[in-house]
PDB file of N, CA and C in Angstrom:
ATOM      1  N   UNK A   1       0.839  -1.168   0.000  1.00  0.00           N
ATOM      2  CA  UNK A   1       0.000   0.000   0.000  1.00  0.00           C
ATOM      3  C   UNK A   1       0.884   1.229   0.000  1.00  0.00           C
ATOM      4  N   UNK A   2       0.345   2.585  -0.064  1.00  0.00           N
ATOM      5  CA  UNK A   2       1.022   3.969  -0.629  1.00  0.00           C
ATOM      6  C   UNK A   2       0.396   5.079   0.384  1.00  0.00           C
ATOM      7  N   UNK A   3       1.523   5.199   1.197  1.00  0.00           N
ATOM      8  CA  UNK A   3       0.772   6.464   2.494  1.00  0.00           C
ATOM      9  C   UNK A   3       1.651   7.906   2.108  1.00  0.00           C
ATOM     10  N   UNK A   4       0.966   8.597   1.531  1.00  0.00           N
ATOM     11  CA  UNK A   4       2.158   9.708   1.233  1.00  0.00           C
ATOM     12  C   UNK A   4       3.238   9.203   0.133  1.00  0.00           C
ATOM     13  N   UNK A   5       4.481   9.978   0.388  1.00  0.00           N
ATOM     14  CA  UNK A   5       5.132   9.120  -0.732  1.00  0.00           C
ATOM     15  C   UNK A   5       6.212   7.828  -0.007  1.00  0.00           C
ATOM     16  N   UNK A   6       5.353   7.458   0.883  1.00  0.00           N
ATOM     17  CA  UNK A   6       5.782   5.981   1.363  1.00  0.00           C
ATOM     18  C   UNK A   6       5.439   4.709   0.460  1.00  0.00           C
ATOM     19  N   UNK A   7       6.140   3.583   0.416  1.00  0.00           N
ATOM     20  CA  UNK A   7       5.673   2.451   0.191  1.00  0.00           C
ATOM     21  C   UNK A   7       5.473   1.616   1.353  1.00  0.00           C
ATOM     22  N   UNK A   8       4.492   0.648   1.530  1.00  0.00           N
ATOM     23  CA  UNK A   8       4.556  -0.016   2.377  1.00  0.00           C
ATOM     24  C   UNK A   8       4.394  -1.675   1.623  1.00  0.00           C
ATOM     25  N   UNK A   9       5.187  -2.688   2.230  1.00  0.00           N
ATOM     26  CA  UNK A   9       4.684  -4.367   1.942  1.00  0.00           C
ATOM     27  C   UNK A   9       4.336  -4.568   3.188  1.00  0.00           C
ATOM     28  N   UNK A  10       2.850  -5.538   2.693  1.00  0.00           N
ATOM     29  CA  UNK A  10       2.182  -6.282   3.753  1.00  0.00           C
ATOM     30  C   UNK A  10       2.463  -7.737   4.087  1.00  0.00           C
ATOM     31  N   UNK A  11       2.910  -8.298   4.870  1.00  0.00           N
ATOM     32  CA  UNK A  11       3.621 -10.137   5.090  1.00  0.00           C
ATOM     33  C   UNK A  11       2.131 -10.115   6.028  1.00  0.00           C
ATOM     34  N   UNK A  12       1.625 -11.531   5.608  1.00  0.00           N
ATOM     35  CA  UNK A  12       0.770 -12.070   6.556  1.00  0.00           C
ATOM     36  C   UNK A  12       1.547 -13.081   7.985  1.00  0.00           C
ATOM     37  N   UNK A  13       0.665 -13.131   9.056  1.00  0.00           N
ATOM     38  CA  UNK A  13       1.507 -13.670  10.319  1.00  0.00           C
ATOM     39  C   UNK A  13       2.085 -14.653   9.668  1.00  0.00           C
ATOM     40  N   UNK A  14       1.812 -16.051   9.068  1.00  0.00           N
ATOM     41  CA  UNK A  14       2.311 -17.176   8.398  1.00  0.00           C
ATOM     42  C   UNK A  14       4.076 -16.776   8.138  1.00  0.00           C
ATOM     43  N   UNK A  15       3.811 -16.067   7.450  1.00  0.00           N
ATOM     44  CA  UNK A  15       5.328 -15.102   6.574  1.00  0.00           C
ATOM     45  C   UNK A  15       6.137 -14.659   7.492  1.00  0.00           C
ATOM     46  N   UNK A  16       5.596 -14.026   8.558  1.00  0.00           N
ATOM     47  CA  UNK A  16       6.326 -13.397   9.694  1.00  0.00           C
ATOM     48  C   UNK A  16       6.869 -14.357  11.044  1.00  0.00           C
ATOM     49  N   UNK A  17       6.093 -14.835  10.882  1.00  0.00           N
ATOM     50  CA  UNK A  17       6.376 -16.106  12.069  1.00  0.00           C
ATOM     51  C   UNK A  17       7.157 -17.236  11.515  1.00  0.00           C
ATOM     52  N   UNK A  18       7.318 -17.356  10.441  1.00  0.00           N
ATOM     53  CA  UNK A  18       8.209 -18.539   9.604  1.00  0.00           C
ATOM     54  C   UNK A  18       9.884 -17.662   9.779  1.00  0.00           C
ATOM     55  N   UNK A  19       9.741 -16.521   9.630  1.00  0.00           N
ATOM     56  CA  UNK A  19      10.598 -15.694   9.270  1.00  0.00           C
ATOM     57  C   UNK A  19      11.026 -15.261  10.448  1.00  0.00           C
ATOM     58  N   UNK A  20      10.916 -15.387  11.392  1.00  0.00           N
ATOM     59  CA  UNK A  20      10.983 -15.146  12.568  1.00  0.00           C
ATOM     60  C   UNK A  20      10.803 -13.501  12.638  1.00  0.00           C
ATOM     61  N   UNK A  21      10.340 -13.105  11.643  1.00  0.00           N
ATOM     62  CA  UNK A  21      10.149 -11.491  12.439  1.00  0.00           C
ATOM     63  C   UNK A  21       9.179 -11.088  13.109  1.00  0.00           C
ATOM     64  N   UNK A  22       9.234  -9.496  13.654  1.00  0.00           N
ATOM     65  CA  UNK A  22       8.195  -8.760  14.208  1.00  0.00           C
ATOM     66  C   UNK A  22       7.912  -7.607  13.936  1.00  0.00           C
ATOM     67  N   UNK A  23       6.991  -7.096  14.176  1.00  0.00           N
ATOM     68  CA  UNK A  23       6.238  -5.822  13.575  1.00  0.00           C
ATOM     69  C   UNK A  23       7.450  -4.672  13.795  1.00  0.00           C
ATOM     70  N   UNK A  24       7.530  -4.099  13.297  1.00  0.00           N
ATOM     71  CA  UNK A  24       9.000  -2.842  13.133  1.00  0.00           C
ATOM     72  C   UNK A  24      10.189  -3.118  12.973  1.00  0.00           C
ATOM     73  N   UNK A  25      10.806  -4.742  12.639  1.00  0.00           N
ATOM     74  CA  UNK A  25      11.885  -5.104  12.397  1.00  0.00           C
ATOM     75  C   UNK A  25      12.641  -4.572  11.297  1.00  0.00           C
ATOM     76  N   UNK A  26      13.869  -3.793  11.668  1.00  0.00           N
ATOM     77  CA  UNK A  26      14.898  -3.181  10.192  1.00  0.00           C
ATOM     78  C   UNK A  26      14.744  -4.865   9.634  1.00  0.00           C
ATOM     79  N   UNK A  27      14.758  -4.285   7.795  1.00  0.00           N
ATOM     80  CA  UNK A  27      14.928  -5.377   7.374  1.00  0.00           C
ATOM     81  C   UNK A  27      16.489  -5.013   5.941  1.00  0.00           C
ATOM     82  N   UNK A  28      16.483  -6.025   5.710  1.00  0.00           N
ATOM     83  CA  UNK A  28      17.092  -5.676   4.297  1.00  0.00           C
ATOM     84  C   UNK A  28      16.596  -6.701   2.932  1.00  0.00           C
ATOM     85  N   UNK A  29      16.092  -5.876   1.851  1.00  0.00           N
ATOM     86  CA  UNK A  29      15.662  -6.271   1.069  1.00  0.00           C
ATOM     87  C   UNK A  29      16.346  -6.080  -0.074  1.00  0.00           C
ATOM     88  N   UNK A  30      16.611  -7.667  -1.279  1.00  0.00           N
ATOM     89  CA  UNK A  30      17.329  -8.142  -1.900  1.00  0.00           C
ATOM     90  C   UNK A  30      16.673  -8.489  -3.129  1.00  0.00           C
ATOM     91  N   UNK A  31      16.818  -7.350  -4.271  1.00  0.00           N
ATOM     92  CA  UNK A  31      15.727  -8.155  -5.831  1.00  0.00           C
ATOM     93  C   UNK A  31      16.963  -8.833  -6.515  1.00  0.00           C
ATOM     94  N   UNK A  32      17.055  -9.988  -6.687  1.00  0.00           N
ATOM     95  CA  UNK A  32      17.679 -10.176  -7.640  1.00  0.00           C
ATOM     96  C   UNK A  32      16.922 -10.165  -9.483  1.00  0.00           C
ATOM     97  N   UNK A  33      17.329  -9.463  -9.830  1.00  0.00           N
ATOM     98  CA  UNK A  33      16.662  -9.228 -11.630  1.00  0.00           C
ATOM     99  C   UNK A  33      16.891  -9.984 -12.207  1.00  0.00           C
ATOM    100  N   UNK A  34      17.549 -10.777 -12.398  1.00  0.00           N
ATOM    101  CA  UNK A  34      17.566 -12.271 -12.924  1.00  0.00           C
ATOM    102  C   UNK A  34      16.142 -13.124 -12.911  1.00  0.00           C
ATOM    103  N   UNK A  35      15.830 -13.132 -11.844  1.00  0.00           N
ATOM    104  CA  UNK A  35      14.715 -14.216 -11.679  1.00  0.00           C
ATOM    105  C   UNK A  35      13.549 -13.328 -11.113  1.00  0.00           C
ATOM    106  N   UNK A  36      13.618 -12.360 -10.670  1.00  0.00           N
ATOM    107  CA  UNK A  36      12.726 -11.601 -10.302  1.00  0.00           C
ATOM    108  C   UNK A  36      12.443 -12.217  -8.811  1.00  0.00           C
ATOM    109  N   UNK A  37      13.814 -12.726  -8.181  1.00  0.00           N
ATOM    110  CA  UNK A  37      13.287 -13.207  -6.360  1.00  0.00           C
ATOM    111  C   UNK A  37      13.590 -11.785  -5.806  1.00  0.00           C
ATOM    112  N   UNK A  38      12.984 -11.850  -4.622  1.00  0.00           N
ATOM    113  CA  UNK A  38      12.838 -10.804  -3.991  1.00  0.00           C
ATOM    114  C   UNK A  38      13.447 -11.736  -2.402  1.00  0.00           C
ATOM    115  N   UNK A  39      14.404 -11.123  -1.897  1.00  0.00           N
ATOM    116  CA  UNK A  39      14.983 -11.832  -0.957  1.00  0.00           C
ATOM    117  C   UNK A  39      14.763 -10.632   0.455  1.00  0.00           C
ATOM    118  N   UNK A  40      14.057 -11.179   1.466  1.00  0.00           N
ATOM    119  CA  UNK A  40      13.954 -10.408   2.888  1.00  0.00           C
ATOM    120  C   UNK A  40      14.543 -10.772   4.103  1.00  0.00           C
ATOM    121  N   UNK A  41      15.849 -10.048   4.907  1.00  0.00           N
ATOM    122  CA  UNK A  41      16.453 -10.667   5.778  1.00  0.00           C
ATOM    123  C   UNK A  41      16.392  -9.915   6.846  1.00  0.00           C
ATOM    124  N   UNK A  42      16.503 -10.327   8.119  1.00  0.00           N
ATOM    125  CA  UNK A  42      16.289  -9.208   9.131  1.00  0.00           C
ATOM    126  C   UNK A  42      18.050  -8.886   8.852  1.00  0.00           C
ATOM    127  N   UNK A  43      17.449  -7.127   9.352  1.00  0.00           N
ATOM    128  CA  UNK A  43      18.948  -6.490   9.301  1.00  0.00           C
ATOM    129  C   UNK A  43      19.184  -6.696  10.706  1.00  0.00           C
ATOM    130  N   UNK A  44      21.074  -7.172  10.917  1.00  0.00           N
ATOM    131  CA  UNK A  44      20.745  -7.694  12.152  1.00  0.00           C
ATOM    132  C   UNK A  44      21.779  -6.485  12.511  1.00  0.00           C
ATOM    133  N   UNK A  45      22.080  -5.474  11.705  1.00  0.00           N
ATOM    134  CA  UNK A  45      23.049  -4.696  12.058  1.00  0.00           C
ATOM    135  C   UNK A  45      22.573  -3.784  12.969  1.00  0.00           C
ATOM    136  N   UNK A  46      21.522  -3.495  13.231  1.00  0.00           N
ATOM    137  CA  UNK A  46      20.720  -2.420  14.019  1.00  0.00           C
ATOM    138  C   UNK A  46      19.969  -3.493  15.425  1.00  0.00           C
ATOM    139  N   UNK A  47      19.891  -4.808  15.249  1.00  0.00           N
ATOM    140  CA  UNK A  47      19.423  -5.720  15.921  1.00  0.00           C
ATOM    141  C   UNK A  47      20.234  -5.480  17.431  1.00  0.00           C
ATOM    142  N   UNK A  48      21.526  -6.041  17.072  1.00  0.00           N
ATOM    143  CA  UNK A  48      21.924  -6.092  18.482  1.00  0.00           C
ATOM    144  C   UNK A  48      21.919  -5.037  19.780  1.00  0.00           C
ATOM    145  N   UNK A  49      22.334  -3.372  19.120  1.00  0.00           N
ATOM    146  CA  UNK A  49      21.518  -2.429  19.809  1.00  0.00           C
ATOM    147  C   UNK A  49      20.059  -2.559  20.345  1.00  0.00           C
ATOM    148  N   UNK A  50      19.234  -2.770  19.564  1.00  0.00           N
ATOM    149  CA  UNK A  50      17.853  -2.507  20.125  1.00  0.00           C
ATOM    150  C   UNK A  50      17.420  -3.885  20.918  1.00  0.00           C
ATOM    151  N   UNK A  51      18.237  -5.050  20.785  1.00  0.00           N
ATOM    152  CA  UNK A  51      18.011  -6.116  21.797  1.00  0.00           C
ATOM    153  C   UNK A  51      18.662  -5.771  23.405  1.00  0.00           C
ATOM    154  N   UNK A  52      20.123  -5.025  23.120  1.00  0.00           N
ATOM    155  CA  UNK A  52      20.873  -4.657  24.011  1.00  0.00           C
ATOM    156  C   UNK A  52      19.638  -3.627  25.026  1.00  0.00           C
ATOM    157  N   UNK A  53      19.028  -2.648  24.433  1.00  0.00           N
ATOM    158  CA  UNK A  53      18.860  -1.539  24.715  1.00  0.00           C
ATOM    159  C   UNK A  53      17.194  -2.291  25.661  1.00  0.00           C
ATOM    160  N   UNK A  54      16.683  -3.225  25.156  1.00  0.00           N
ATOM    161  CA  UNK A  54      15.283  -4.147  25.233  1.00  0.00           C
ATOM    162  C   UNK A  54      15.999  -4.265  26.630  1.00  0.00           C
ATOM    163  N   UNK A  55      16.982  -5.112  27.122  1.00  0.00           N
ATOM    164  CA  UNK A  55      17.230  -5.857  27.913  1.00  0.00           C
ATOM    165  C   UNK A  55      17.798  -4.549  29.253  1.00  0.00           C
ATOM    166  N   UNK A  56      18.505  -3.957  29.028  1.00  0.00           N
ATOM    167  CA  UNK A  56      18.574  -2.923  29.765  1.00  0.00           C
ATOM    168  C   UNK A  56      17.079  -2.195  30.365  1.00  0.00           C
ATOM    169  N   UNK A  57      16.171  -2.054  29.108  1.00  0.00           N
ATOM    170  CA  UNK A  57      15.281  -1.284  29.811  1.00  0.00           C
ATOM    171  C   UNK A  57      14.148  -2.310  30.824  1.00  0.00           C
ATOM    172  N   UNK A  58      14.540  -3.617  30.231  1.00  0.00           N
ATOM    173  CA  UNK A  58      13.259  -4.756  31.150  1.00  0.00           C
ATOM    174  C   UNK A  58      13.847  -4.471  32.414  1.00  0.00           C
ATOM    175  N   UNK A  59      15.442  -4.577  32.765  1.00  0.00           N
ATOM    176  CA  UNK A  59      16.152  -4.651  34.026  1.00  0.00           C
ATOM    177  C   UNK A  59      15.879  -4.121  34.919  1.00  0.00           C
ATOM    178  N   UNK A  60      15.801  -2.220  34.418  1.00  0.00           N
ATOM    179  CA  UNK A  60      15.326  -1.402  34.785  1.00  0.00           C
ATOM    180  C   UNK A  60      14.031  -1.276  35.378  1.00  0.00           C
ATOM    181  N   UNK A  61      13.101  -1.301  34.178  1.00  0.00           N
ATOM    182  CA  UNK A  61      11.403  -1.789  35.089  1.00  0.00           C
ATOM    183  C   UNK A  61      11.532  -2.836  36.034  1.00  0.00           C
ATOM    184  N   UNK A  62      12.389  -3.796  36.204  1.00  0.00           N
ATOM    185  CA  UNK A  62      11.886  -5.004  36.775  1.00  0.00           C
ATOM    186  C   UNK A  62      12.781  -4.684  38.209  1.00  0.00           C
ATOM    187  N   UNK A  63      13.509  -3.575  38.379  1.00  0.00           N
ATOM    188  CA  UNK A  63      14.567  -3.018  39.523  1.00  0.00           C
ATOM    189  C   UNK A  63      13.423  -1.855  40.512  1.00  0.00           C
ATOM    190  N   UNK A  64      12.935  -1.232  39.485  1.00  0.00           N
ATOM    191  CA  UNK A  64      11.907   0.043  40.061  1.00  0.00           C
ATOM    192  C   UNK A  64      10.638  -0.948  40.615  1.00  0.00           C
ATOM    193  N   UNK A  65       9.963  -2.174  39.793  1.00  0.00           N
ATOM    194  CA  UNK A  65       9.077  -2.766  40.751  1.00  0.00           C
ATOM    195  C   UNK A  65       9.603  -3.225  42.153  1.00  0.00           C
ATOM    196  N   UNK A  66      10.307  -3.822  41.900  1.00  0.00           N
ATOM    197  CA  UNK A  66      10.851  -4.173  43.377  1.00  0.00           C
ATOM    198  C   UNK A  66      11.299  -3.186  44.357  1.00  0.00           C
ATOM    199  N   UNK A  67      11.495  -2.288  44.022  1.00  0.00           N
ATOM    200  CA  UNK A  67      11.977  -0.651  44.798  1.00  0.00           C
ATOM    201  C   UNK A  67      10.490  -0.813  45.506  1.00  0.00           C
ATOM    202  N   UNK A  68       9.559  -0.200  44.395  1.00  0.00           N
ATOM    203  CA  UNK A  68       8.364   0.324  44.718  1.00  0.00           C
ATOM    204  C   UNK A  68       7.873  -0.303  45.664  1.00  0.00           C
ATOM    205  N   UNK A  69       7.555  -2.231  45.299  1.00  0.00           N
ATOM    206  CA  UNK A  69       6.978  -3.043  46.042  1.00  0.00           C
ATOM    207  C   UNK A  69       7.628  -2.750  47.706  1.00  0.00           C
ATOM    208  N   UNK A  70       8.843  -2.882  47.589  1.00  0.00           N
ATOM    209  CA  UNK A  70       9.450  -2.679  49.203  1.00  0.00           C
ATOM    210  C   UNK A  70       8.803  -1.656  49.672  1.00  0.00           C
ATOM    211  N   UNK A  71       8.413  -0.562  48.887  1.00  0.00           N
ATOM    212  CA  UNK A  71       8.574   0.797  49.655  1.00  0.00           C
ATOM    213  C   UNK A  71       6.979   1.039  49.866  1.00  0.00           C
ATOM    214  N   UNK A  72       5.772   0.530  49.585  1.00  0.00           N
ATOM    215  CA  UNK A  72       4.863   0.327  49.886  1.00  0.00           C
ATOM    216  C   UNK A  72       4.299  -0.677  51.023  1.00  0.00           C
ATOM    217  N   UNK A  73       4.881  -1.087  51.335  1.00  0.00           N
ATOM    218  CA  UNK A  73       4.890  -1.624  52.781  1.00  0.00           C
ATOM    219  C   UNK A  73       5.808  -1.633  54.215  1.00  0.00           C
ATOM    220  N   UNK A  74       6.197   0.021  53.650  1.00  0.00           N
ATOM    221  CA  UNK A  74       6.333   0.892  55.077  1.00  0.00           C
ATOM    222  C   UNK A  74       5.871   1.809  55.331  1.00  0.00           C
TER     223      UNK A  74
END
């Protein structure tokens, strides 16, 4: 579909879940003109940051519940 002068491709869950991706994943996309394949890989170059950055911020929430929890029962 065409939002502005965006393109967008639509993958049904089947596609995405085979593929192991998820909704906002950088990807990198590959036409080869030869055959007309169209090749989709997660970009994993931006991956390890935003997994890094995932895991830091769960730590975080999961440090402030336990703060909180203590501090509500004094």
């Amino acid at each position: 579909f065409q939002s502005g002068n965006s393109s967008a491709v639509r993958l049904n869950k089947d596609v995405m879940e085979a593929a192991g991706f998820k909704a906002n994943d950088p990807v990198k996309i590959t036409v080869d003109k030869q055959n007309g394949r169209v090749i989709i890989k997660q970009d994993s170059s931006n991956k390890k940051y935003h997994d890094n950055f995932s895991d830091l911020l769960n730590q975080s929430l999961k440090e402030d519940r336990e703060i909180l929890d203590f501090l509500k029962d004094k």
